[in-house]
Every structure is written in structure tokens, then in C-alpha cells.
C-alpha atoms as a PDB file:
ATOM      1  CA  UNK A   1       6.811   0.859 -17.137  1.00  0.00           C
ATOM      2  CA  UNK A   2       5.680  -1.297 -20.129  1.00  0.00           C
ATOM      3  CA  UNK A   3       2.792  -3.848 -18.622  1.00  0.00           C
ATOM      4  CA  UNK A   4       0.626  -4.944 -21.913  1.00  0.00           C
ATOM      5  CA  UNK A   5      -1.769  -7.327 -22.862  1.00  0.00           C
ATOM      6  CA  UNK A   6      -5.156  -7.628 -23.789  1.00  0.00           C
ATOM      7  CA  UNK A   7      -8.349  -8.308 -20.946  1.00  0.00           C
ATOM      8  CA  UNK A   8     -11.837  -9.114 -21.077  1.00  0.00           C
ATOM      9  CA  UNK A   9     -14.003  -7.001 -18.876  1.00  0.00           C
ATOM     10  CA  UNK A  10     -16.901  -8.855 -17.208  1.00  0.00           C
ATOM     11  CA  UNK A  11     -19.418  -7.693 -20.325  1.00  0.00           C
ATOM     12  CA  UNK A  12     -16.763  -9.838 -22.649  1.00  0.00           C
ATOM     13  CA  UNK A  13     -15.183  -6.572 -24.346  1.00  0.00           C
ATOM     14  CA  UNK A  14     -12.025  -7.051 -24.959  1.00  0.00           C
ATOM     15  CA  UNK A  15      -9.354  -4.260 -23.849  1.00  0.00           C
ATOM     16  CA  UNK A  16      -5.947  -3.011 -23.884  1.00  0.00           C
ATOM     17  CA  UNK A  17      -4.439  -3.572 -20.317  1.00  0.00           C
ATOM     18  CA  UNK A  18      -1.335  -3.773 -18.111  1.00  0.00           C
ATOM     19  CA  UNK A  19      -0.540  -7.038 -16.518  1.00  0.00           C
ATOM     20  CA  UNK A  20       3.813  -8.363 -16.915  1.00  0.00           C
ATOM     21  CA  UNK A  21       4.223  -8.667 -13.192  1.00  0.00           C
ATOM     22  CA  UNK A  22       1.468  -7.855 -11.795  1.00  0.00           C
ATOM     23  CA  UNK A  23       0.095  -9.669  -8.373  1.00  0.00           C
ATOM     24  CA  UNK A  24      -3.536  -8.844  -8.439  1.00  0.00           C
ATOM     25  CA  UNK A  25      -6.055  -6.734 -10.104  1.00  0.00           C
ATOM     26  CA  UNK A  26     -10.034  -5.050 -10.036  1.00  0.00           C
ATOM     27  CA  UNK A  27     -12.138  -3.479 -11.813  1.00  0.00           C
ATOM     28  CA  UNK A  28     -13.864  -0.265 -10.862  1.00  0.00           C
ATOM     29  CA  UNK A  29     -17.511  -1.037 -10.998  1.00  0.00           C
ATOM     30  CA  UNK A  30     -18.115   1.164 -13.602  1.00  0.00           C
ATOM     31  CA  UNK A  31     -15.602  -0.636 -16.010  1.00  0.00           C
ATOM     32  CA  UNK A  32     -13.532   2.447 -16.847  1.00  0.00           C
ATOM     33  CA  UNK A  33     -10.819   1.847 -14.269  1.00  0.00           C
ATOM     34  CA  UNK A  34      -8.539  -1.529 -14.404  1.00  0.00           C
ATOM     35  CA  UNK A  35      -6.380  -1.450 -11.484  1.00  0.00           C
ATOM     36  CA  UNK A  36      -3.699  -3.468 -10.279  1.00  0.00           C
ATOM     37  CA  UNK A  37      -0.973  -4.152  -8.065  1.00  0.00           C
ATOM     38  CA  UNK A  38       2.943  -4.538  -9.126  1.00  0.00           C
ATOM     39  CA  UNK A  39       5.462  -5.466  -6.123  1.00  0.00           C
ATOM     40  CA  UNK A  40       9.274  -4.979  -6.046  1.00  0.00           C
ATOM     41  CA  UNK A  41       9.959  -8.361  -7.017  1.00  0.00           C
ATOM     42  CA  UNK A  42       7.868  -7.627 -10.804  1.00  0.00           C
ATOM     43  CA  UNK A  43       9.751  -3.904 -11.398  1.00  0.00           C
ATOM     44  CA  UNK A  44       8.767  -0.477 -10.090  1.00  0.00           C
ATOM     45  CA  UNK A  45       6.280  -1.571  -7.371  1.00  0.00           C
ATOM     46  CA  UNK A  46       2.815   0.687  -6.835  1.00  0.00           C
ATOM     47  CA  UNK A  47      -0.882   0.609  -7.356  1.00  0.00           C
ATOM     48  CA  UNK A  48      -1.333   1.154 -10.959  1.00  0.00           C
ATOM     49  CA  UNK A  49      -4.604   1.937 -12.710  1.00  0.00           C
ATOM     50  CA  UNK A  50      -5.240   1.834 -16.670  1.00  0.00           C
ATOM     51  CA  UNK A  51      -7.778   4.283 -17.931  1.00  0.00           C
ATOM     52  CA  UNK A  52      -9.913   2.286 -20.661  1.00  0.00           C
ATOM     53  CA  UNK A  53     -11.633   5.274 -22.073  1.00  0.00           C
ATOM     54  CA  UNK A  54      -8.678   7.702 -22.407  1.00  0.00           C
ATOM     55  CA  UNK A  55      -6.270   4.796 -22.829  1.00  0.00           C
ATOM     56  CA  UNK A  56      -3.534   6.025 -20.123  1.00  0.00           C
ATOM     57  CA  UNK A  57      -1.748   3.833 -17.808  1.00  0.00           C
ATOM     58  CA  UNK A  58      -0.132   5.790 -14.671  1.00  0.00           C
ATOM     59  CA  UNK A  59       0.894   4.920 -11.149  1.00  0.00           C
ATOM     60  CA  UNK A  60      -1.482   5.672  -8.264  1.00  0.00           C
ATOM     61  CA  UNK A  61      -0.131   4.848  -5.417  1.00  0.00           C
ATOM     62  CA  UNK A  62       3.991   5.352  -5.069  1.00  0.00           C
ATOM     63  CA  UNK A  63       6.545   3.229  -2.692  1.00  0.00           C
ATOM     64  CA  UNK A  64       7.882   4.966   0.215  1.00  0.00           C
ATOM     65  CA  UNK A  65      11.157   2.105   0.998  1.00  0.00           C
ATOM     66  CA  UNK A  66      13.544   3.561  -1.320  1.00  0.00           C
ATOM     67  CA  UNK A  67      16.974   2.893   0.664  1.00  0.00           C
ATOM     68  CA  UNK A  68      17.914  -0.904  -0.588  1.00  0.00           C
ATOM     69  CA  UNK A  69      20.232  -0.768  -3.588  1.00  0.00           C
ATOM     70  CA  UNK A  70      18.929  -4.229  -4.283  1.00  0.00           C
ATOM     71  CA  UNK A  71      15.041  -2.222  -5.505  1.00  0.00           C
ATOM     72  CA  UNK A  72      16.247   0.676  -6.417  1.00  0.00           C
ATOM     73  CA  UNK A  73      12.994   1.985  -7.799  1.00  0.00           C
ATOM     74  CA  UNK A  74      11.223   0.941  -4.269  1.00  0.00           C
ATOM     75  CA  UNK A  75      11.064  -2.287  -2.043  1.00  0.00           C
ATOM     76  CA  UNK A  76       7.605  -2.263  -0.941  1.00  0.00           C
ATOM     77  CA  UNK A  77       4.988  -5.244  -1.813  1.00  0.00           C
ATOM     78  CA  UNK A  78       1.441  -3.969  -2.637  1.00  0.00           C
ATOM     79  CA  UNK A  79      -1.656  -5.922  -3.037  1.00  0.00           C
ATOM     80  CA  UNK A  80      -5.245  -4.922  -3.850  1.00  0.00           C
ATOM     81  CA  UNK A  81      -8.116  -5.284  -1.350  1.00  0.00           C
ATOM     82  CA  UNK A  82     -10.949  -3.253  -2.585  1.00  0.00           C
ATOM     83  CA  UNK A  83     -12.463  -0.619  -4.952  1.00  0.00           C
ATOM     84  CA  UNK A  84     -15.056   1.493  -4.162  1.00  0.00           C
ATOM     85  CA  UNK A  85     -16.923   4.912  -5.851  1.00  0.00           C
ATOM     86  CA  UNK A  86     -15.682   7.594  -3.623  1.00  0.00           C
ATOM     87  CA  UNK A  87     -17.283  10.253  -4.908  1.00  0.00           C
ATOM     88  CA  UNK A  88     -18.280  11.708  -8.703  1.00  0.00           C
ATOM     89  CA  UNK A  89     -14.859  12.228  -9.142  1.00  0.00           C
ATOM     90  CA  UNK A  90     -12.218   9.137  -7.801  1.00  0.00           C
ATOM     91  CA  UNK A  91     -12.306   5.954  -6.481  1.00  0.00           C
ATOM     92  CA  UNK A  92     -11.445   4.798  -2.606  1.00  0.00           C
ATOM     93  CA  UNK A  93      -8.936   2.179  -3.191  1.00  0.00           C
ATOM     94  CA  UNK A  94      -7.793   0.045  -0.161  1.00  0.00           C
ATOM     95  CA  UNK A  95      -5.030  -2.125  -0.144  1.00  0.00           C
ATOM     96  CA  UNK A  96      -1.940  -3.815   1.434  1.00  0.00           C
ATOM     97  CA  UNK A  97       1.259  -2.548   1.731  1.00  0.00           C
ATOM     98  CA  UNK A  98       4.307  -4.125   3.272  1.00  0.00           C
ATOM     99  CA  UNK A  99       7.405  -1.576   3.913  1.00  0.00           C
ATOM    100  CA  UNK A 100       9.914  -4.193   2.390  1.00  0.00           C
ATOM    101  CA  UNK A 101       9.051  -7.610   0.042  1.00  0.00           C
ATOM    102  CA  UNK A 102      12.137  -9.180   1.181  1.00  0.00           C
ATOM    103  CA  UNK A 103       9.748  -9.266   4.637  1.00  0.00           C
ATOM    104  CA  UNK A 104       6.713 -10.712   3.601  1.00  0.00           C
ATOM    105  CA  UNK A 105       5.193 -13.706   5.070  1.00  0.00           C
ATOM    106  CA  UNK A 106       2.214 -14.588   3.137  1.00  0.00           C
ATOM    107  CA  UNK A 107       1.217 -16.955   5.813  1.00  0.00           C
ATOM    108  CA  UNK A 108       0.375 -13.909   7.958  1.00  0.00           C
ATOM    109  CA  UNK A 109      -1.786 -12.226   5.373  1.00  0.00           C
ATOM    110  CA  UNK A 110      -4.048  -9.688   5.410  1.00  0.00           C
ATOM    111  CA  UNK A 111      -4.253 -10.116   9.235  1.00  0.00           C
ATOM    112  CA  UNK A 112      -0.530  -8.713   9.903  1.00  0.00           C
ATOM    113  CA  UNK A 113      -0.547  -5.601   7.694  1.00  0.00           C
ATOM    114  CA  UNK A 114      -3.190  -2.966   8.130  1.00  0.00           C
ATOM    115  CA  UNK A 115      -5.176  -1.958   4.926  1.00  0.00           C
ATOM    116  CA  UNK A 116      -3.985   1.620   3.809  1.00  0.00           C
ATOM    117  CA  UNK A 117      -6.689   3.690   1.282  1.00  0.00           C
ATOM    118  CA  UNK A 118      -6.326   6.529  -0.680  1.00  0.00           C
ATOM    119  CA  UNK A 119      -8.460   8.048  -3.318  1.00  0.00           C
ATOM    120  CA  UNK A 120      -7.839   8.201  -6.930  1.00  0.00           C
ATOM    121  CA  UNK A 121      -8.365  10.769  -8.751  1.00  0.00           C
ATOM    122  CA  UNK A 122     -10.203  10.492 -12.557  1.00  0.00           C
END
């Protein structure tokens, strides 16, 4: 998992971030948190989020498809929606998620797929 480059948060810093293949990214409000979405298509698909204080990238959210020899590091399609403060200690993070990218139809988006959220965890 090697995504670099360099991104300018709202305020004009410039920062290290993650972006080779990625489909869409946010910002937590708070600017620590650059988050962003990776499908099969790109490499190993998830929610990803780059911490700009500590300087760690990790996956957040993981694909569950992981039977097609064709993606063998999962064949699910991920897009952001939304990030929110959860609490004092994560983020609520909503998103799409389509079981298999060989079956999206972009033409039906979001409306088809429900929006999943999880919590991340600083």
C-alpha cells in the first residue's frame, strides 16, 4: 500500500498524503484526518485514512468479497459520503460500498446502494 503525494488542506498547508488510485477523498473537520476511498480496480480496495499529525497511513474500513481470483486482495468498490465528529475520540464515517466493482452501475448511484458507517478510531 504505497499511495503518496503531496495535498493542500483548505488553510493552504501543504501535506504528505495518499492519493495513486484513489476515487474520492475528505477531510475531517478538524484537519488531522485525510480520508479516502481506494476500489478494487486502483489495488487493495478500503476506506483509508492518513493521520497528518502522527504521519501514519492505515486502512479503516476492510473488503468483505474476497472469493474472485481476478481481486485477490478484495473486489468491493468503496466511495466516501460523509465525515462527521463522533465523539472525542473517532470519527462517524459513512460511505458506499458495492459487494463486487465488476457490478457497479454508476448510473444508479448513491440511490441503489445503502450508505454503511462505522467509526474510526484516533
Amino acid at each position: 500500500m504505497t499511495h503518496v503525494a503531496i495535498v493542500k488542506r483548505a488553510t493552504g498547508e501543504t501535506v504528505f498524503a495518499i492519493t495513486d488510485g484513489i476515487l474520492n477523498w475528505l477531510w475531517t473537520s478538524d484537519g488531522r484526518r485525510f480520508l479516502y476511498a481506494v476500489p478494487a480496480v486502483y489495488g487493495v480496495p478500503g476506506i483509508y485514512s492518513f493521520d497528518t499529525e502522527l504521519g501514519t497511513n492505515r486502512r479503516e474500513v476492510s473488503p468483505r468479497t474476497m472469493s474472485d481470483s481476478a481481486y485477490p486482495d478484495g473486489a468491493d468498490w468503496f466511495a466516501l459520503c460523509s465525515v462527521s465528529r463522533a465523539d472525542e475520540a473517532g470519527y462517524a464515517v459513512r460511505f458506499l460500498r458495492v459487494s463486487h466493482v465488476d457490478s457497479v452501475d454508476e448510473a444508479r448511484l448513491p440511490g441503489a446502494v445503502p450508505i454503511e458507517v462505522d467509526t474510526i478510531r484516533r
